[in-house]
Protein backbone atom coordinates (compact mmCIF):
# COMPACT_ATOMS: atom_id res chain seq x y z
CA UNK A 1 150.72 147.44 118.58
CA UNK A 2 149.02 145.08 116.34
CA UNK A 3 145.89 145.77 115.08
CA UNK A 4 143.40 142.47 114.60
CA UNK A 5 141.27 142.37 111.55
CA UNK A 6 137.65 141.70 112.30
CA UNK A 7 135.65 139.58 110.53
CA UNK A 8 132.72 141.42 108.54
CA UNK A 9 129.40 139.47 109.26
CA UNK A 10 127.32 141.06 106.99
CA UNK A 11 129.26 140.01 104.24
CA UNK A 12 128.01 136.76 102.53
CA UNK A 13 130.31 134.04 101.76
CA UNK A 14 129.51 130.55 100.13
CA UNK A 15 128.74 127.16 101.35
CA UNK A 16 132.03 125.21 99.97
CA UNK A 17 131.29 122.58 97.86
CA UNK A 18 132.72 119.31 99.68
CA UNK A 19 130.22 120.77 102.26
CA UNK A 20 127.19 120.79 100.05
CA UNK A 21 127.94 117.30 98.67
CA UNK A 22 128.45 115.24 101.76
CA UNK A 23 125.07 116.98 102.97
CA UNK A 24 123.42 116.40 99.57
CA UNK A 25 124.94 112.52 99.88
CA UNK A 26 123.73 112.37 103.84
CA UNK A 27 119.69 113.50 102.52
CA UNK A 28 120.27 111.46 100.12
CA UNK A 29 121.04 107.98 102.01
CA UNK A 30 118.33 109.73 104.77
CA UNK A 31 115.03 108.84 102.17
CA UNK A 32 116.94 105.11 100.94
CA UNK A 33 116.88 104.17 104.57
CA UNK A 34 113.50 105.35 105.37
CA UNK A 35 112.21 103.84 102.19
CA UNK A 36 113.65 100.42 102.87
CA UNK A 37 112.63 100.55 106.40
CA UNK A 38 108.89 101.31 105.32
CA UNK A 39 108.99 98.65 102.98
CA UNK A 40 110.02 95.98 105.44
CA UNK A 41 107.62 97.21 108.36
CA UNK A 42 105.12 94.81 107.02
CA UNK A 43 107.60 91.87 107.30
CA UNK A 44 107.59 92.08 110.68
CA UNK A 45 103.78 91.33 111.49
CA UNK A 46 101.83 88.11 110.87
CA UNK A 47 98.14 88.18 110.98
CA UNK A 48 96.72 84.41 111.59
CA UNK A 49 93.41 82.57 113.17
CA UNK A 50 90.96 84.70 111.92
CA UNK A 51 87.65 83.75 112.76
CA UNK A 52 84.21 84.98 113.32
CA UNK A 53 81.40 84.23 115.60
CA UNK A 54 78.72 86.08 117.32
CA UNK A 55 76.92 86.88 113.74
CA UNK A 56 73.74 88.55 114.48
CA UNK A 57 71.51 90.54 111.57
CA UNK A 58 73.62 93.76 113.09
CA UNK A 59 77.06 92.99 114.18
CA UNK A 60 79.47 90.32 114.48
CA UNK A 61 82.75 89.60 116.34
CA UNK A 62 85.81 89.32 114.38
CA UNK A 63 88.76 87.70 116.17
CA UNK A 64 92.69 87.54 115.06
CA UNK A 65 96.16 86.67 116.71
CA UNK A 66 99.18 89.60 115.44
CA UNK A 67 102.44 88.51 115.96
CA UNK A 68 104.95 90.98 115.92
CA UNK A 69 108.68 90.15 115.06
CA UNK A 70 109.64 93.54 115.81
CA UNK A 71 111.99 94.83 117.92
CA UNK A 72 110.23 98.29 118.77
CA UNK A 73 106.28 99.19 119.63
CA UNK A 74 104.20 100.15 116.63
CA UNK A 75 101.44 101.52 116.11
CA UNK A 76 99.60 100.17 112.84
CA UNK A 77 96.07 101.00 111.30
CA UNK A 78 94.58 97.84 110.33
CA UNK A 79 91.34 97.35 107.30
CA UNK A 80 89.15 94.51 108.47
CA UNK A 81 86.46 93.56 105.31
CA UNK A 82 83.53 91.38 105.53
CA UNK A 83 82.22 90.49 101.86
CA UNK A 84 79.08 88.81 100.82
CA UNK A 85 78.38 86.20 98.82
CA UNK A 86 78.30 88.15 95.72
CA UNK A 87 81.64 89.70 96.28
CA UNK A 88 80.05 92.67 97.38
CA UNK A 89 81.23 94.33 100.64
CA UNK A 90 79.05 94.09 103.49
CA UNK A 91 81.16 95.84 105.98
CA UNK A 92 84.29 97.33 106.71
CA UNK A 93 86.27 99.23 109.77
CA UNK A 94 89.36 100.67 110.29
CA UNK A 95 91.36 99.78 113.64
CA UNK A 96 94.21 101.11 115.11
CA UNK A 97 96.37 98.77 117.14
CA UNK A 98 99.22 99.49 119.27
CA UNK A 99 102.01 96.78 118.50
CA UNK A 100 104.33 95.87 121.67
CA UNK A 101 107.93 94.31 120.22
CA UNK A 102 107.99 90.76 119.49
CA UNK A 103 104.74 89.59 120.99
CA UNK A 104 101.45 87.33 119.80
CA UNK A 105 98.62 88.97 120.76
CA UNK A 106 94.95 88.00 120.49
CA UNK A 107 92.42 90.61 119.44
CA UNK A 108 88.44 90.51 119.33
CA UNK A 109 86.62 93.29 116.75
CA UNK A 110 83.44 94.06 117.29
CA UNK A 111 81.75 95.04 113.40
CA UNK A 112 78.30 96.90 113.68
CA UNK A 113 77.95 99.30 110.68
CA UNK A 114 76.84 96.67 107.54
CA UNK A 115 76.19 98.30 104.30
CA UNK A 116 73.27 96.10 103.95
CA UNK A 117 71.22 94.20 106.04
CA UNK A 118 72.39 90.23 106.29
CA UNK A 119 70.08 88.16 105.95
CA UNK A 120 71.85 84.61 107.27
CA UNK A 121 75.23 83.79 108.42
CA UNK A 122 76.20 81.83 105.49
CA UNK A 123 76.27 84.83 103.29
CA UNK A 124 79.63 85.82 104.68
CA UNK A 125 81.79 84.36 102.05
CA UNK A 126 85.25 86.14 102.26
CA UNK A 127 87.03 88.66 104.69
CA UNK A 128 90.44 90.25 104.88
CA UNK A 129 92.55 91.65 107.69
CA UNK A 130 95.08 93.93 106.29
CA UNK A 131 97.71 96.65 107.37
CA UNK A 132 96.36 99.93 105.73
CA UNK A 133 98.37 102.40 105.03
């Protein structure tokens, strides 16, 4: 009769090394690809027709069209700023949006929280709509 060798498993054998570098080389291409795909998300969004109206001493209504070029739903965090004529900002609010692919959407922002009080609607000088990240 033959007798059939058994293969110790306690005993610890190495990773080969054409193993370790084609998983070293596949991490490797892993963070390229997500750091060009990061870098081009903002490509794919257009804010434009930013307006305001409704400007009252407490709030006012912010609105903005997104298009997104996109070909898959995102879900961005977006900085709205208000400044004041003296460059200082007056208010400021973080939004999060949900994205559908390649659509142009309208949205309306409602600002309430001023950092001081304003006093007439031509001290709004400057605002910004921007992805934060």
């Amino acid at each position: 009769m033959r007798s059939v060798d058994r293969i110790d498993i306690k005993k610890k054998r190495q990773i080969p090394a054409a193993t370790k570098l084609i998983m070293m080389l596949a991490v490797i291409m892993g963070l390229v690809l997500h750091t060009c795909w990061k870098k081009t998300q903002g490509d794919n969004l257009q804010i434009s027709d930013i307006q305001l109206s409704n400007i009252t001493r407490i709030s006012l209504d912010i609105s903005f069209t997104i298009a997104s070029r996109a070909s898959i739903e995102m879900e961005k965090s977006f900085m709205i700023e208000i400044y004041a004529n003296d460059g200082e900002l007056l208010a400021s609010k973080l939004t999060h949006i949900k994205l559908p692919p390649k659509t142009r959407k309208r949205y309306i922002k409602v600002l309430q929280k001023f950092n001081m009080p304003l006093e007439s609607p031509d001290d709004i000088t400057d605002f910004k709509i921007y992805v934060y990240k």
